[in-house]
Protein backbone atom coordinates (compact mmCIF):
# COMPACT_ATOMS: atom_id res chain seq x y z
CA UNK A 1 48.84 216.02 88.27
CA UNK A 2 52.13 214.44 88.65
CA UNK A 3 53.83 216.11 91.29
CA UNK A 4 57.36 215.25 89.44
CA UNK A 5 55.59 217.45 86.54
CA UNK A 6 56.35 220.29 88.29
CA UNK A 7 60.63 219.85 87.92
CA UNK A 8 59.80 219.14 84.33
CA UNK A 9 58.08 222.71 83.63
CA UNK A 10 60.13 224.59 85.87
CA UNK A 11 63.79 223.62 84.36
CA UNK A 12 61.72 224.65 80.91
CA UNK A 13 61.68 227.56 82.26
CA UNK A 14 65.32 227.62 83.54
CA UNK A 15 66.42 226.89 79.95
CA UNK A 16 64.07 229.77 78.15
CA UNK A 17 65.88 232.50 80.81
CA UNK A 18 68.75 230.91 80.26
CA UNK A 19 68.91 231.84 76.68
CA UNK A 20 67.02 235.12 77.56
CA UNK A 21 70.46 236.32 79.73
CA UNK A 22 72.64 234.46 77.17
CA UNK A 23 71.11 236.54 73.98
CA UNK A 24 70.98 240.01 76.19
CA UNK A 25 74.34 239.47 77.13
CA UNK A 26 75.37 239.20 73.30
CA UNK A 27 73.73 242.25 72.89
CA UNK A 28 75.28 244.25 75.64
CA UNK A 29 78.74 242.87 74.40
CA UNK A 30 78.40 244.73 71.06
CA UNK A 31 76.49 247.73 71.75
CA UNK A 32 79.32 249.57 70.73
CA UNK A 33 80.66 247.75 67.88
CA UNK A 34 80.74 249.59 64.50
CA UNK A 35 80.60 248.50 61.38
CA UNK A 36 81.46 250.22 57.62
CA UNK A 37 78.19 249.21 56.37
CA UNK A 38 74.46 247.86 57.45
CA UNK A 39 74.38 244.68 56.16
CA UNK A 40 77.82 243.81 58.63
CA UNK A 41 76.46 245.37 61.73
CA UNK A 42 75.11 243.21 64.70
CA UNK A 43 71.76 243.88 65.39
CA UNK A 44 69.91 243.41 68.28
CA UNK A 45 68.35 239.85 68.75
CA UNK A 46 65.57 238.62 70.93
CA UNK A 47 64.42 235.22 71.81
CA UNK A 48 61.31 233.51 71.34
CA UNK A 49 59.39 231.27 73.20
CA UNK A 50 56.38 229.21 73.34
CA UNK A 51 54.42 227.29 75.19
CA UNK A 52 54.30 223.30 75.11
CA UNK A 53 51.31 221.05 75.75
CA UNK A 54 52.54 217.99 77.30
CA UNK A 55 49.03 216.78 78.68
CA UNK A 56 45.19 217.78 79.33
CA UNK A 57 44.01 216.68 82.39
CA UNK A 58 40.36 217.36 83.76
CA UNK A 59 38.78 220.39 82.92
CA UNK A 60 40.95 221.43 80.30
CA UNK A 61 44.21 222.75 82.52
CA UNK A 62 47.03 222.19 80.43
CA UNK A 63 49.97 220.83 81.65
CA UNK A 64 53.22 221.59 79.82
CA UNK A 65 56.04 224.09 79.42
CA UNK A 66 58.11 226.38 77.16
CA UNK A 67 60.53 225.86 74.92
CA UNK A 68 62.48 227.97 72.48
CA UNK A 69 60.60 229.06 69.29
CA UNK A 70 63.45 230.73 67.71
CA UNK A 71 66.39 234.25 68.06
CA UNK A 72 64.97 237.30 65.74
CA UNK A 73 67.03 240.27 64.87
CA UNK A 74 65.44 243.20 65.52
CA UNK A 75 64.30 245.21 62.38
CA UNK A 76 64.83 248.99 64.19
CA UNK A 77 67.13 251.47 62.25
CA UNK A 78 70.57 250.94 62.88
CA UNK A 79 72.78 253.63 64.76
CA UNK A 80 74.69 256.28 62.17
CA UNK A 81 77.44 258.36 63.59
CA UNK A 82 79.71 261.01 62.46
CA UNK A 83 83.63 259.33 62.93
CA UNK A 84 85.63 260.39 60.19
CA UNK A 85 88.98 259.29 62.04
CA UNK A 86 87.11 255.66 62.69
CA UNK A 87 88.94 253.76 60.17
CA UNK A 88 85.70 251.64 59.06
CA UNK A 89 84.17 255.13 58.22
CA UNK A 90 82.68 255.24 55.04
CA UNK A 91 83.43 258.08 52.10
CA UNK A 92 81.14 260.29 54.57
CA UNK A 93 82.83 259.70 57.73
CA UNK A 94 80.03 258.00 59.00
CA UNK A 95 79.99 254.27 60.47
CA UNK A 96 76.69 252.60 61.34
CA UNK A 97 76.37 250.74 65.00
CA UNK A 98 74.33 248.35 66.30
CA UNK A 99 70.22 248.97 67.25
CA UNK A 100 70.85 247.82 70.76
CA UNK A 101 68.94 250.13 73.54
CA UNK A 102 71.44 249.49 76.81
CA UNK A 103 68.78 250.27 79.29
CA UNK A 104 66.08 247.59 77.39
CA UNK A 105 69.16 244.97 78.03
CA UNK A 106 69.78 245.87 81.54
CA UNK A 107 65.75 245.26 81.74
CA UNK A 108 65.48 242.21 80.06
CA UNK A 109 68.48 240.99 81.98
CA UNK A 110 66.99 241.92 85.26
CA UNK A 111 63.46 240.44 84.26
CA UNK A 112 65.13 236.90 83.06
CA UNK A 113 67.01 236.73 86.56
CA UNK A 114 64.54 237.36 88.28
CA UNK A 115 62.16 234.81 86.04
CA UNK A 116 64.96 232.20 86.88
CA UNK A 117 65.43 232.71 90.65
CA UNK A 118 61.08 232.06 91.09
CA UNK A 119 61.58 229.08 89.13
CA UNK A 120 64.33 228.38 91.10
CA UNK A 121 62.44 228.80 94.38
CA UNK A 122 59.71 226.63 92.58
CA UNK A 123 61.96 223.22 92.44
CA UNK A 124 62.73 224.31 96.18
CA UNK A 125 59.49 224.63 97.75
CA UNK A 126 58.18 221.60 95.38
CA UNK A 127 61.37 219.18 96.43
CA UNK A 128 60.62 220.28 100.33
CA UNK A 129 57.12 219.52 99.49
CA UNK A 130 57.94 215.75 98.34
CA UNK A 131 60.12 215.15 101.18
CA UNK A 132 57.59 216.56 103.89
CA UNK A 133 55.25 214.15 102.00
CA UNK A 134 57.75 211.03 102.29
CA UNK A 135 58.41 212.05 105.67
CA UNK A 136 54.43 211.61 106.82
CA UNK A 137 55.05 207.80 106.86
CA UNK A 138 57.35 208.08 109.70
């Protein structure tokens, strides 16, 4: 395998968490907005990814890395509350808010940092690697 391969799949990955933290953080910023009916209100959206075959080499390993298949919107029931002084309350007094958990955000935010600081440490330890390599010669 080309050791250069290994920048190639890892700043894949960089980009995928990058839109992970990008789409969570939309979500966090309108957890709380309400709406008058349920076809205006955000809902929740969630990236997704797959994997990309670049090359086979030997025995069938795959060499490759991930790429962005496309943002859903969640399909979980909207949020209803009682507001009657909310002016974008409907005839009930009810406006509907967004299906956005707060504490699944704060997760998936967590688990895409984290997901970007290994493959940060990956580019590290495989850059040291080269120049350790280069350095043999001397």
């Amino acid at each position: 395998m080309d050791l250069f391969r290994v920048f190639d799949i890892a700043s894949s990955a960089l980009s995928a968490q990058t839109v992970r933290m990008n789409t969570t953080a939309s979500n966090m910023a309108n957890v709380d907005s309400a709406s008058s009916s349920i076809g205006t209100t955000y809902r929740a959206r969630q990236p997704v990814f797959e994997s990309v075959l670049t090359q086979s080499i030997g025995d069938g390993v795959a060499v490759g890395g991930v790429r962005l298949a496309g943002i859903v919107e969640s399909n979980a029931e909207l949020r209803r509350e009682y507001q009657p002084a909310n002016p974008l309350a409907d005839e009930a007094g009810y406006v509907f808010l967004p299906n956005v958990n707060p504490v699944e955000e704060m997760a998936n935010m967590i688990s895409a940092s984290r997901s970007y600081q290994t493959n940060l440490e990956v580019i590290n330890t495989s850059k040291q690697m080269l120049m350790r390599t280069l350095n043999l010669g001397r």
